[in-house]
C-alpha atoms as a PDB file:
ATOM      1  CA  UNK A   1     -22.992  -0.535  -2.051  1.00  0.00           C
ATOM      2  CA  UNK A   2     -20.587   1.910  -3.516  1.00  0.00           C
ATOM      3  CA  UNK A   3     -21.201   4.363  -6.178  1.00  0.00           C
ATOM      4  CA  UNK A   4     -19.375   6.755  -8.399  1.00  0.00           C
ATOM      5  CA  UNK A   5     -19.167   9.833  -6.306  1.00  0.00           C
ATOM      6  CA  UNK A   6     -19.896  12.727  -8.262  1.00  0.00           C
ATOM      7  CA  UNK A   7     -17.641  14.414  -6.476  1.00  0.00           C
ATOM      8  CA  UNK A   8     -14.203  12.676  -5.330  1.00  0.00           C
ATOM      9  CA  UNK A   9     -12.852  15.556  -2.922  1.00  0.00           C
ATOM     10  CA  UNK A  10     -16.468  14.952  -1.521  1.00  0.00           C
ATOM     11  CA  UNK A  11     -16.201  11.756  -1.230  1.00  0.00           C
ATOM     12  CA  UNK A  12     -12.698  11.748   0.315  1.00  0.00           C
ATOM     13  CA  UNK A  13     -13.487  14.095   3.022  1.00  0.00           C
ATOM     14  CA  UNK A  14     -16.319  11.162   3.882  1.00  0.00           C
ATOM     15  CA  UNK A  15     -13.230   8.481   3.601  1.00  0.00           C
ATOM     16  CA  UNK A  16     -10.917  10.769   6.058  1.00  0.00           C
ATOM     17  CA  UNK A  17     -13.995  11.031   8.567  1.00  0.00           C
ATOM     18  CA  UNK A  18     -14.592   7.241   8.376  1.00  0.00           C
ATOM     19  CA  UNK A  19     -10.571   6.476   8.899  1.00  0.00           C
ATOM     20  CA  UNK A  20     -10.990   9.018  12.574  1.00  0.00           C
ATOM     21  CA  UNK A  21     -13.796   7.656  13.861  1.00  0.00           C
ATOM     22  CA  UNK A  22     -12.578   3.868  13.553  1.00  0.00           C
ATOM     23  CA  UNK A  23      -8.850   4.920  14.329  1.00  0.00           C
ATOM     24  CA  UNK A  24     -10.787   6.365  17.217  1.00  0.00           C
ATOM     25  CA  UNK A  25     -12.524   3.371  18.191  1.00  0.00           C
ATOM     26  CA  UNK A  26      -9.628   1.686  18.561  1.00  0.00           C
ATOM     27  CA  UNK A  27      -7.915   4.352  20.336  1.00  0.00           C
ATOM     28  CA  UNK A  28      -5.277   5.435  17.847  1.00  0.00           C
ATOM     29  CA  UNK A  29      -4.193   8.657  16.784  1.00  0.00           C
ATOM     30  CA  UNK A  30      -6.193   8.904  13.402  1.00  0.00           C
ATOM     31  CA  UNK A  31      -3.160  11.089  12.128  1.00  0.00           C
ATOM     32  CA  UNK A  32      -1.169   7.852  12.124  1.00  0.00           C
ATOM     33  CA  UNK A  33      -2.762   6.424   9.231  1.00  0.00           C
ATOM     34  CA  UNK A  34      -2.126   7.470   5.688  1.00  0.00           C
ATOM     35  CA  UNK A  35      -4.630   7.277   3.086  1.00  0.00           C
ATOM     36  CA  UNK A  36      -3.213   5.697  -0.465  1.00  0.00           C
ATOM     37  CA  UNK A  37      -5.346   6.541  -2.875  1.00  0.00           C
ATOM     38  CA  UNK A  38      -5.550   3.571  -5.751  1.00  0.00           C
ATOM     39  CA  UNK A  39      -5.573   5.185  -9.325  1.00  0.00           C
ATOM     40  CA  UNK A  40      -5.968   1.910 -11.006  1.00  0.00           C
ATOM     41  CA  UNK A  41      -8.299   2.597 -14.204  1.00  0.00           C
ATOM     42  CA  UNK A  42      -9.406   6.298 -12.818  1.00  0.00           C
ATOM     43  CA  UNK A  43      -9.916   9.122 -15.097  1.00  0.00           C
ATOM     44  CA  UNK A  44      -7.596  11.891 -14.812  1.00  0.00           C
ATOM     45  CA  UNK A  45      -9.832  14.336 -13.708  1.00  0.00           C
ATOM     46  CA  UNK A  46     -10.698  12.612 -10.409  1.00  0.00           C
ATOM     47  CA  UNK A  47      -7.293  12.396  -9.273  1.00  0.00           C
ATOM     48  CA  UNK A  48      -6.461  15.941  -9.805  1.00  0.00           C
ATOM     49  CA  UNK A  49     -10.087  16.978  -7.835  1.00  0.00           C
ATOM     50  CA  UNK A  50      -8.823  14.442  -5.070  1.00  0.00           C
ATOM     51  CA  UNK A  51      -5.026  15.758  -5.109  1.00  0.00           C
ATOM     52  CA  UNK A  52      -6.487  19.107  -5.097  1.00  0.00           C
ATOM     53  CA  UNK A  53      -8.753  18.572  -1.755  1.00  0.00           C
ATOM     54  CA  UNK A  54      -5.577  17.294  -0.167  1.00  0.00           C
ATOM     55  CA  UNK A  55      -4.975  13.750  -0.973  1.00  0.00           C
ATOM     56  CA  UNK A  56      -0.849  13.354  -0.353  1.00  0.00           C
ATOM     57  CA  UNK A  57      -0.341   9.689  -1.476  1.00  0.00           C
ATOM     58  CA  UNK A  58      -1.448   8.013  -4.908  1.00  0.00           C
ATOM     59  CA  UNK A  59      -1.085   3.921  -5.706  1.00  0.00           C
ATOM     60  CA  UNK A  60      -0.286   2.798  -8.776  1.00  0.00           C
ATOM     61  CA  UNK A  61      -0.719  -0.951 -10.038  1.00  0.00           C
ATOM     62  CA  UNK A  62       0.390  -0.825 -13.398  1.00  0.00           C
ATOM     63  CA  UNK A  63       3.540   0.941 -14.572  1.00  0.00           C
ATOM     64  CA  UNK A  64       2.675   1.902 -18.226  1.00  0.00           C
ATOM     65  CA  UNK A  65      -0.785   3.779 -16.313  1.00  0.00           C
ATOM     66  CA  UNK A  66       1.342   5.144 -13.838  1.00  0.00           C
ATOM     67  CA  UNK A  67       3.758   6.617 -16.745  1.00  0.00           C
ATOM     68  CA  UNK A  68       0.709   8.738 -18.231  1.00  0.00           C
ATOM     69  CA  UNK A  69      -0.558   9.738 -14.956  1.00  0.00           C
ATOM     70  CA  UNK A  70       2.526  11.295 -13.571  1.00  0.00           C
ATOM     71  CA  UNK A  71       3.643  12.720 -17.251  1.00  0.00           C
ATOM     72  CA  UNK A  72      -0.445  14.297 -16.850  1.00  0.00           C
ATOM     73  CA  UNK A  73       0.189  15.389 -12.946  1.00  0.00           C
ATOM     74  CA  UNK A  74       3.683  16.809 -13.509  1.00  0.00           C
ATOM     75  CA  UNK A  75       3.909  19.788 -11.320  1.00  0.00           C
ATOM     76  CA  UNK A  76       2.044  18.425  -8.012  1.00  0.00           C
ATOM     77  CA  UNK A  77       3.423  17.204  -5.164  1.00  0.00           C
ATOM     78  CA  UNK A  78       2.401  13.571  -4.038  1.00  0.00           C
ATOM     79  CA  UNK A  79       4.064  10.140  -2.930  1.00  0.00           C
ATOM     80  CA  UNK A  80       4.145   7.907  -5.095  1.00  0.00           C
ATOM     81  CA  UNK A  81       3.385   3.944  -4.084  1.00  0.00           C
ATOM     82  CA  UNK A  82       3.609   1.133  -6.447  1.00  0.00           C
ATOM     83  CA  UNK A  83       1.000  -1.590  -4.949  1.00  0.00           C
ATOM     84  CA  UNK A  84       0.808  -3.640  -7.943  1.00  0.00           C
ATOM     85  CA  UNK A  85       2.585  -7.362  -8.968  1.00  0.00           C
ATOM     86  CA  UNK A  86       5.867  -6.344  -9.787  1.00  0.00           C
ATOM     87  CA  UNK A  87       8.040  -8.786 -12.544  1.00  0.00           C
ATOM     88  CA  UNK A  88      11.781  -8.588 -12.831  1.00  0.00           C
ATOM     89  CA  UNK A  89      11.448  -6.468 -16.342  1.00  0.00           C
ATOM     90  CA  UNK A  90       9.770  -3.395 -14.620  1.00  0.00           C
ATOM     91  CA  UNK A  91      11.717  -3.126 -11.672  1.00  0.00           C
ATOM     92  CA  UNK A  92      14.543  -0.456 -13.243  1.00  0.00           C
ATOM     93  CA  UNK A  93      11.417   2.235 -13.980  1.00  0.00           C
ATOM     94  CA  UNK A  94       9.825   1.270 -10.882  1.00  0.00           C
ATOM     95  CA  UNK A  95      13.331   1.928  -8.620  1.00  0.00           C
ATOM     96  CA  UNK A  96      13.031   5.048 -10.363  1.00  0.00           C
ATOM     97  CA  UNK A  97       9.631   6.910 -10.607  1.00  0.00           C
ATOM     98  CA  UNK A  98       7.995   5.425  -6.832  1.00  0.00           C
ATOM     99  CA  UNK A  99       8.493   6.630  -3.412  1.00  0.00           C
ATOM    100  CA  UNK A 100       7.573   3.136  -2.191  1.00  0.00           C
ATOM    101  CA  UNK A 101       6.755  -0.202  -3.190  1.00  0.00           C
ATOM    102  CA  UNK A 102       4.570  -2.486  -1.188  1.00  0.00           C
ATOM    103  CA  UNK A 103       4.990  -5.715  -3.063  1.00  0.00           C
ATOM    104  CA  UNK A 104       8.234  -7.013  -2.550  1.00  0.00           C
ATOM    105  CA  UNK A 105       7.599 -10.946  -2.459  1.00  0.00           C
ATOM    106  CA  UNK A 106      11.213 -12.241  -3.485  1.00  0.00           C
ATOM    107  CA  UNK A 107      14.775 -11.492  -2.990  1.00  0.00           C
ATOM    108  CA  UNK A 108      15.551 -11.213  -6.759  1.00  0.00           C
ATOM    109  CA  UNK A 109      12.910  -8.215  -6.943  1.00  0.00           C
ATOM    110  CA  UNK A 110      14.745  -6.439  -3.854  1.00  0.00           C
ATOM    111  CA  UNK A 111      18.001  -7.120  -5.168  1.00  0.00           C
ATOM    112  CA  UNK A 112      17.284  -5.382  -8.632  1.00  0.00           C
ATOM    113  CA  UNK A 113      15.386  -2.482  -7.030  1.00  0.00           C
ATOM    114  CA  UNK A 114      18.386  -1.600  -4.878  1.00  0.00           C
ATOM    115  CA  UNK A 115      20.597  -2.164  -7.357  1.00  0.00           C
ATOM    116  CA  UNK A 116      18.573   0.047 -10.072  1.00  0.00           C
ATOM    117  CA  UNK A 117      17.203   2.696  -7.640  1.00  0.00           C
ATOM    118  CA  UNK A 118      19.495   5.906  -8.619  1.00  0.00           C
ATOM    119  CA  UNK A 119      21.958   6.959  -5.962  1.00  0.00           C
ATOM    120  CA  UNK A 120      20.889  10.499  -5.843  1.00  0.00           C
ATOM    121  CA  UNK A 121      17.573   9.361  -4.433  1.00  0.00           C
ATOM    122  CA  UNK A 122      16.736   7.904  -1.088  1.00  0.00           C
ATOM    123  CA  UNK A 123      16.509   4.813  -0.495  1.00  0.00           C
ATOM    124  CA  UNK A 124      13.312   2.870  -1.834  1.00  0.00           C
ATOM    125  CA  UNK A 125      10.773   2.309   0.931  1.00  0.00           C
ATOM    126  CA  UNK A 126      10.260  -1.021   0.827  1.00  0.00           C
ATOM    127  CA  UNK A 127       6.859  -3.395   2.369  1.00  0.00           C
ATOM    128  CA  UNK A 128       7.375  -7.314   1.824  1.00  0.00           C
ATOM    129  CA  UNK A 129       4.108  -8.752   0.393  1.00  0.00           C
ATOM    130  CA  UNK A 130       2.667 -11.500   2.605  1.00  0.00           C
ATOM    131  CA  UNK A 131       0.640 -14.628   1.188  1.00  0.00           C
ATOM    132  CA  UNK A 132      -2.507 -15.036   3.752  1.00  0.00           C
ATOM    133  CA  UNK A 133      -4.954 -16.931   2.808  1.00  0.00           C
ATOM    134  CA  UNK A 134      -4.931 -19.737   0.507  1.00  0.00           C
ATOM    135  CA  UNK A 135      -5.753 -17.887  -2.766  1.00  0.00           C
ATOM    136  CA  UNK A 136      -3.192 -19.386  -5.678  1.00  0.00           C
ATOM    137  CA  UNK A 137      -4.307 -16.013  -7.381  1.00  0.00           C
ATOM    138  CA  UNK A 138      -2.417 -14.024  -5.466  1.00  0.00           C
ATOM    139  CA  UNK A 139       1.643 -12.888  -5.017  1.00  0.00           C
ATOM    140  CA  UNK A 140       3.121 -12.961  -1.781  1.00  0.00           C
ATOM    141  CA  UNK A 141       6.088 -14.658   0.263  1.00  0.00           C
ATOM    142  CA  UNK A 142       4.445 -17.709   2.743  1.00  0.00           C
ATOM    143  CA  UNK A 143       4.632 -16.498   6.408  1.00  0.00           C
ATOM    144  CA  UNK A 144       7.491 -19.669   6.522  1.00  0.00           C
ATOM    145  CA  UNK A 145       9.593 -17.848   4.365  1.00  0.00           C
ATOM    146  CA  UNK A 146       9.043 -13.821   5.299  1.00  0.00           C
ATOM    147  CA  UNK A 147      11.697 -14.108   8.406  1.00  0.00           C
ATOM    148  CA  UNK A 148      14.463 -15.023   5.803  1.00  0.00           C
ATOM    149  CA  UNK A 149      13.304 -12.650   3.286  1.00  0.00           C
ATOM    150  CA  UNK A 150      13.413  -9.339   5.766  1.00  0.00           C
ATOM    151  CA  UNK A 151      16.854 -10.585   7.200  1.00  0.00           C
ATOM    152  CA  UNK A 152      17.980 -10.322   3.440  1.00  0.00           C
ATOM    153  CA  UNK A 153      16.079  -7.122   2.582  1.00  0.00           C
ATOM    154  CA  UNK A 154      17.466  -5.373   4.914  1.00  0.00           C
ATOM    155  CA  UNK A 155      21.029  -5.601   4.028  1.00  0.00           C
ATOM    156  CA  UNK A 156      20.477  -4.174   0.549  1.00  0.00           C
ATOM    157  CA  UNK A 157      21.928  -0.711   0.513  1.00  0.00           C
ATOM    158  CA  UNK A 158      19.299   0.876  -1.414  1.00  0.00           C
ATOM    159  CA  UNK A 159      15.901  -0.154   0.191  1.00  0.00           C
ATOM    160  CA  UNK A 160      14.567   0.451   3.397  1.00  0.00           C
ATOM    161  CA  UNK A 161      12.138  -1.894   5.060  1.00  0.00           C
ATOM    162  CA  UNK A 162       9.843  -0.343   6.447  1.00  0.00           C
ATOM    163  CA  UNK A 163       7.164  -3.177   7.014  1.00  0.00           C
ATOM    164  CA  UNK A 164       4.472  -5.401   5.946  1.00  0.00           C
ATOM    165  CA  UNK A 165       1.690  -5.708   3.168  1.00  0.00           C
ATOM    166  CA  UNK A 166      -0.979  -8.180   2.749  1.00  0.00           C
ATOM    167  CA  UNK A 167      -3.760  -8.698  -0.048  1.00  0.00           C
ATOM    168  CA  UNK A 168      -6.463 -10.869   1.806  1.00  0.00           C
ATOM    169  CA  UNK A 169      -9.483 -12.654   0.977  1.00  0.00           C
ATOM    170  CA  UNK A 170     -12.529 -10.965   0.379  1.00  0.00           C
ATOM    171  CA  UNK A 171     -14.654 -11.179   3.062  1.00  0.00           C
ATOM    172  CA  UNK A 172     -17.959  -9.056   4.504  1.00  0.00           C
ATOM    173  CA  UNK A 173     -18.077 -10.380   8.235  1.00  0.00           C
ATOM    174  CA  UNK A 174     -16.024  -7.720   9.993  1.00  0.00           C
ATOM    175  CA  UNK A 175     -14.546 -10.891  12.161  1.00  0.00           C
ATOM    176  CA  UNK A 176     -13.394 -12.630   9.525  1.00  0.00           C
ATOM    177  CA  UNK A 177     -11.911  -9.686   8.179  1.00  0.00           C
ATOM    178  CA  UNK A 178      -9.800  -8.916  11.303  1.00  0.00           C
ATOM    179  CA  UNK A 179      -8.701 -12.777  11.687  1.00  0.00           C
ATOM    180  CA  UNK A 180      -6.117 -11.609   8.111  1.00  0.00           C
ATOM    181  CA  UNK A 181      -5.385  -8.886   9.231  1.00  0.00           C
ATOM    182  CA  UNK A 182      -4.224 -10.021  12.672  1.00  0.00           C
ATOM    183  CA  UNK A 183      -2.402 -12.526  11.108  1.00  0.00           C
ATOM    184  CA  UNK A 184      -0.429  -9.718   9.596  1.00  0.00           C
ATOM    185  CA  UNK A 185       0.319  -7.745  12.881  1.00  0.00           C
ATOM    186  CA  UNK A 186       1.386 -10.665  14.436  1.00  0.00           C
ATOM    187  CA  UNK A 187       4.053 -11.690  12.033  1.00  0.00           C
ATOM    188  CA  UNK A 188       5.167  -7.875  12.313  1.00  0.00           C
ATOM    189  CA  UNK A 189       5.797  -7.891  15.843  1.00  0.00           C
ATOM    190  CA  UNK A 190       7.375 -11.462  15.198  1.00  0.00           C
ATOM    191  CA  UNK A 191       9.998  -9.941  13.115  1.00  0.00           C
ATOM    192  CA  UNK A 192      10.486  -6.369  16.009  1.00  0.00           C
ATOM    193  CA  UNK A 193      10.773  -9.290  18.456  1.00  0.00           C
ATOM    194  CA  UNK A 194      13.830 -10.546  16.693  1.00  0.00           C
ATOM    195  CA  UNK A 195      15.423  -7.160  15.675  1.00  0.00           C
ATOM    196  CA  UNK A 196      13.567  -5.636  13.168  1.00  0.00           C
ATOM    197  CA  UNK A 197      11.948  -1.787  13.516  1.00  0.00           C
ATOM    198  CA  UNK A 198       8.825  -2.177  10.845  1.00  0.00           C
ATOM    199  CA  UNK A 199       6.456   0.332  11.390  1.00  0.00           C
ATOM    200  CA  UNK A 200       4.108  -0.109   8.108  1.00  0.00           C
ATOM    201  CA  UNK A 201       1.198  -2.457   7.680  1.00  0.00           C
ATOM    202  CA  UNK A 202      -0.235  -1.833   4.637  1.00  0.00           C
ATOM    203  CA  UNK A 203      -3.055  -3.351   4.605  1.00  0.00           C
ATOM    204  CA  UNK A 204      -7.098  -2.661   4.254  1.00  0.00           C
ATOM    205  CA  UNK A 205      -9.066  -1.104   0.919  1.00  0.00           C
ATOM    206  CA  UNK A 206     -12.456   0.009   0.011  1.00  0.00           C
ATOM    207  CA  UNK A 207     -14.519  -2.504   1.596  1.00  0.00           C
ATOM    208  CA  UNK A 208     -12.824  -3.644   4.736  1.00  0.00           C
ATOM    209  CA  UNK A 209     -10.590  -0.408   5.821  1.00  0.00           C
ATOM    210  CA  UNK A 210     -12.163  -0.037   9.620  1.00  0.00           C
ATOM    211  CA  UNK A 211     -11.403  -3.550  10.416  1.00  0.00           C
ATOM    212  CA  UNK A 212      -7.479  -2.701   9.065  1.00  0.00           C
ATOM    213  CA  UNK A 213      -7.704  -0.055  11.062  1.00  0.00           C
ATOM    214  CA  UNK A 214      -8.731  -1.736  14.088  1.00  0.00           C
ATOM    215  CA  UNK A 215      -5.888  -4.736  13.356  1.00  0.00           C
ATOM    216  CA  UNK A 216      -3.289  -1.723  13.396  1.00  0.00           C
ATOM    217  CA  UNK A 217      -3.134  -0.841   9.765  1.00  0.00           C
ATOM    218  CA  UNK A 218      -0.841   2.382   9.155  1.00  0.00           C
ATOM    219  CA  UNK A 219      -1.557   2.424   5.109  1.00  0.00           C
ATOM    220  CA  UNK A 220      -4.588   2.174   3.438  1.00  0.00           C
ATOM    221  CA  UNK A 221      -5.357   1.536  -0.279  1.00  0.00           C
ATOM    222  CA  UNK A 222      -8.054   2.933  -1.154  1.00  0.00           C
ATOM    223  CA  UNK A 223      -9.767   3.242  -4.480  1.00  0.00           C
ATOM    224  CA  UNK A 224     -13.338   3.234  -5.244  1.00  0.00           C
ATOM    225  CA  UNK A 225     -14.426   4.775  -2.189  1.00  0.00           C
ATOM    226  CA  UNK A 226     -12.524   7.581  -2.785  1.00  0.00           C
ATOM    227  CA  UNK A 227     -12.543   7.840  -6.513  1.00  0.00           C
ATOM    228  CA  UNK A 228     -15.873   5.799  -7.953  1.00  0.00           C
ATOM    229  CA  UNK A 229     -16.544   2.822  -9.865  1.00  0.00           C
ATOM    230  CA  UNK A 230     -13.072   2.240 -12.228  1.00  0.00           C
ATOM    231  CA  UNK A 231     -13.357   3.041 -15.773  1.00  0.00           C
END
C-alpha cells in the first residue's frame, strides 16, 4: 500500500531504483525510460524537494494547477508534459506553456495546437491517446481509428509525433496488466510498419509501472509513489 513519503527525493531515489531493476529484467537500458512525475493535487513543497533531487520531467492534468505551479517554480529547469483531458478552449495556453502533450485523441485538438503553438518554439511533442479497454470513462481514439489519426497528425507543421499513450484499466495481476499494455506496443509497431518513426509509449503509473516497463514503456507517469497521497 502506498503512503505519503515523508520525504519525496527519498522516495524518488526508491522509484529510479525500481524503474533499473525492472528495465533490467527485461533487458533494457534503464536510461531509456523517463520518469514523469504527476503533480496533480501535490503541495508545492514536494515538487521543489523532488525537482531538487533531480527529477527532469513534471505532468500536469489540469491547466489552471499547472498555471500556479510554474508561476511558483519559475526559475528551474524541467519539461513540461500535459497528461490530462484536453478540450478545444485550453488548447491555445496549452500550445504554449508544455513541452509535450500526451493526450491528443482527435484531429480538431492537433489542428488547434499546431496552429496556436508559437513559431519561435519547437514544435509540440505530440503522443495520440489510445482507448484500451472498454471504460466509457475514459478519452482516447479506438485502435480502428488511430492509423488515420497519425497519418493526419503528422502533416501538421507544428507538432511532432512522437508516439503513443494509453490510460488502462486498473488492474493488480501483473498479467493482466501487460495484456494493455501490449496492446499498446503492438499498435506502435503497426503504425513503424507502415511508415511511421514513434519512439514514445507513454504508458504505466504508480501501481503498475514494472509491467509498462516490461511491455516497452519509454514514459512513465508517476505520482503518488513519488510524491505521496494527493492533497
Amino acid at each position: 500500500m502506498l503512503t505519503t513519503p515523508q520525504n519525496p527525493a527519498a522516495a524518488l531515489a526508491s522509484v529510479r531504483e525500481r524503474i533499473t531493476v525492472a528495465a533490467r529484467t527485461a533487458s533494457r537500458n534503464p536510461a531509456s525510460i523517463t520518469l514523469v512525475g504527476v503533480a496533480k493535487s501535490q503541495p508545492l513543497e514536494r515538487l521543489r524537494s523532488a525537482l531538487d533531487a533531480g527529477l527532469a520531467d513534471l505532468g500536469e492534468n489540469y491547466l489552471q494547477e499547472a498555471r500556479t505551479h510554474f508561476d511558483a517554480l519559475a526559475g528551474r529547469t524541467f519539461r513540461r508534459h500535459f497528461i490530462g483531458a484536453l478540450q478545444t478552449n485550453k488548447t491555445r495556453d496549452v500550445a504554449q506553456l508544455f513541452d509535450w502533450v500526451h493526450t491528443v485523441d482527435r484531429l480538431r485538438i492537433a489542428e488547434r495546437l499546431s496552429a496556436q503553438r508559437p513559431a519561435a518554439l519547437p514544435p509540440l511533442e505530440v503522443c495520440i491517446q489510445v482507448h484500451v479497454g472498454d471504460e466509457s470513462s475514459k478519452s482516447g481514439v479506438a485502435p480502428a481509428g488511430l492509423g488515420a489519426l497519425a497519418e493526419a497528425v503528422t502533416r501538421l507543421p507544428q507538432l511532432r509525433l512522437r508516439g503513443l499513450m494509453c490510460l488502462p484499466p486498473e488492474e493488480t495481476d501483473p498479467a493482466r496488466q501487460r495484456r494493455w499494455f501490449r496492446e499498446l506496443r503492438r499498435l506502435a509497431e503497426g503504425l513503424n510498419a507502415a511508415g511511421h518513426r514513434l519512439d514514445v509509449l507513454s504508458m504505466g503509473m504508480s501501481g503498475d509501472f514494472e509491467s509498462a516497463i516490461a511491455e516497452g514503456a519509454t514514459h512513465l507517469r508517476i505520482g503518488t509513489a513519488v510524491f505521496g497521497a494527493r492533497g
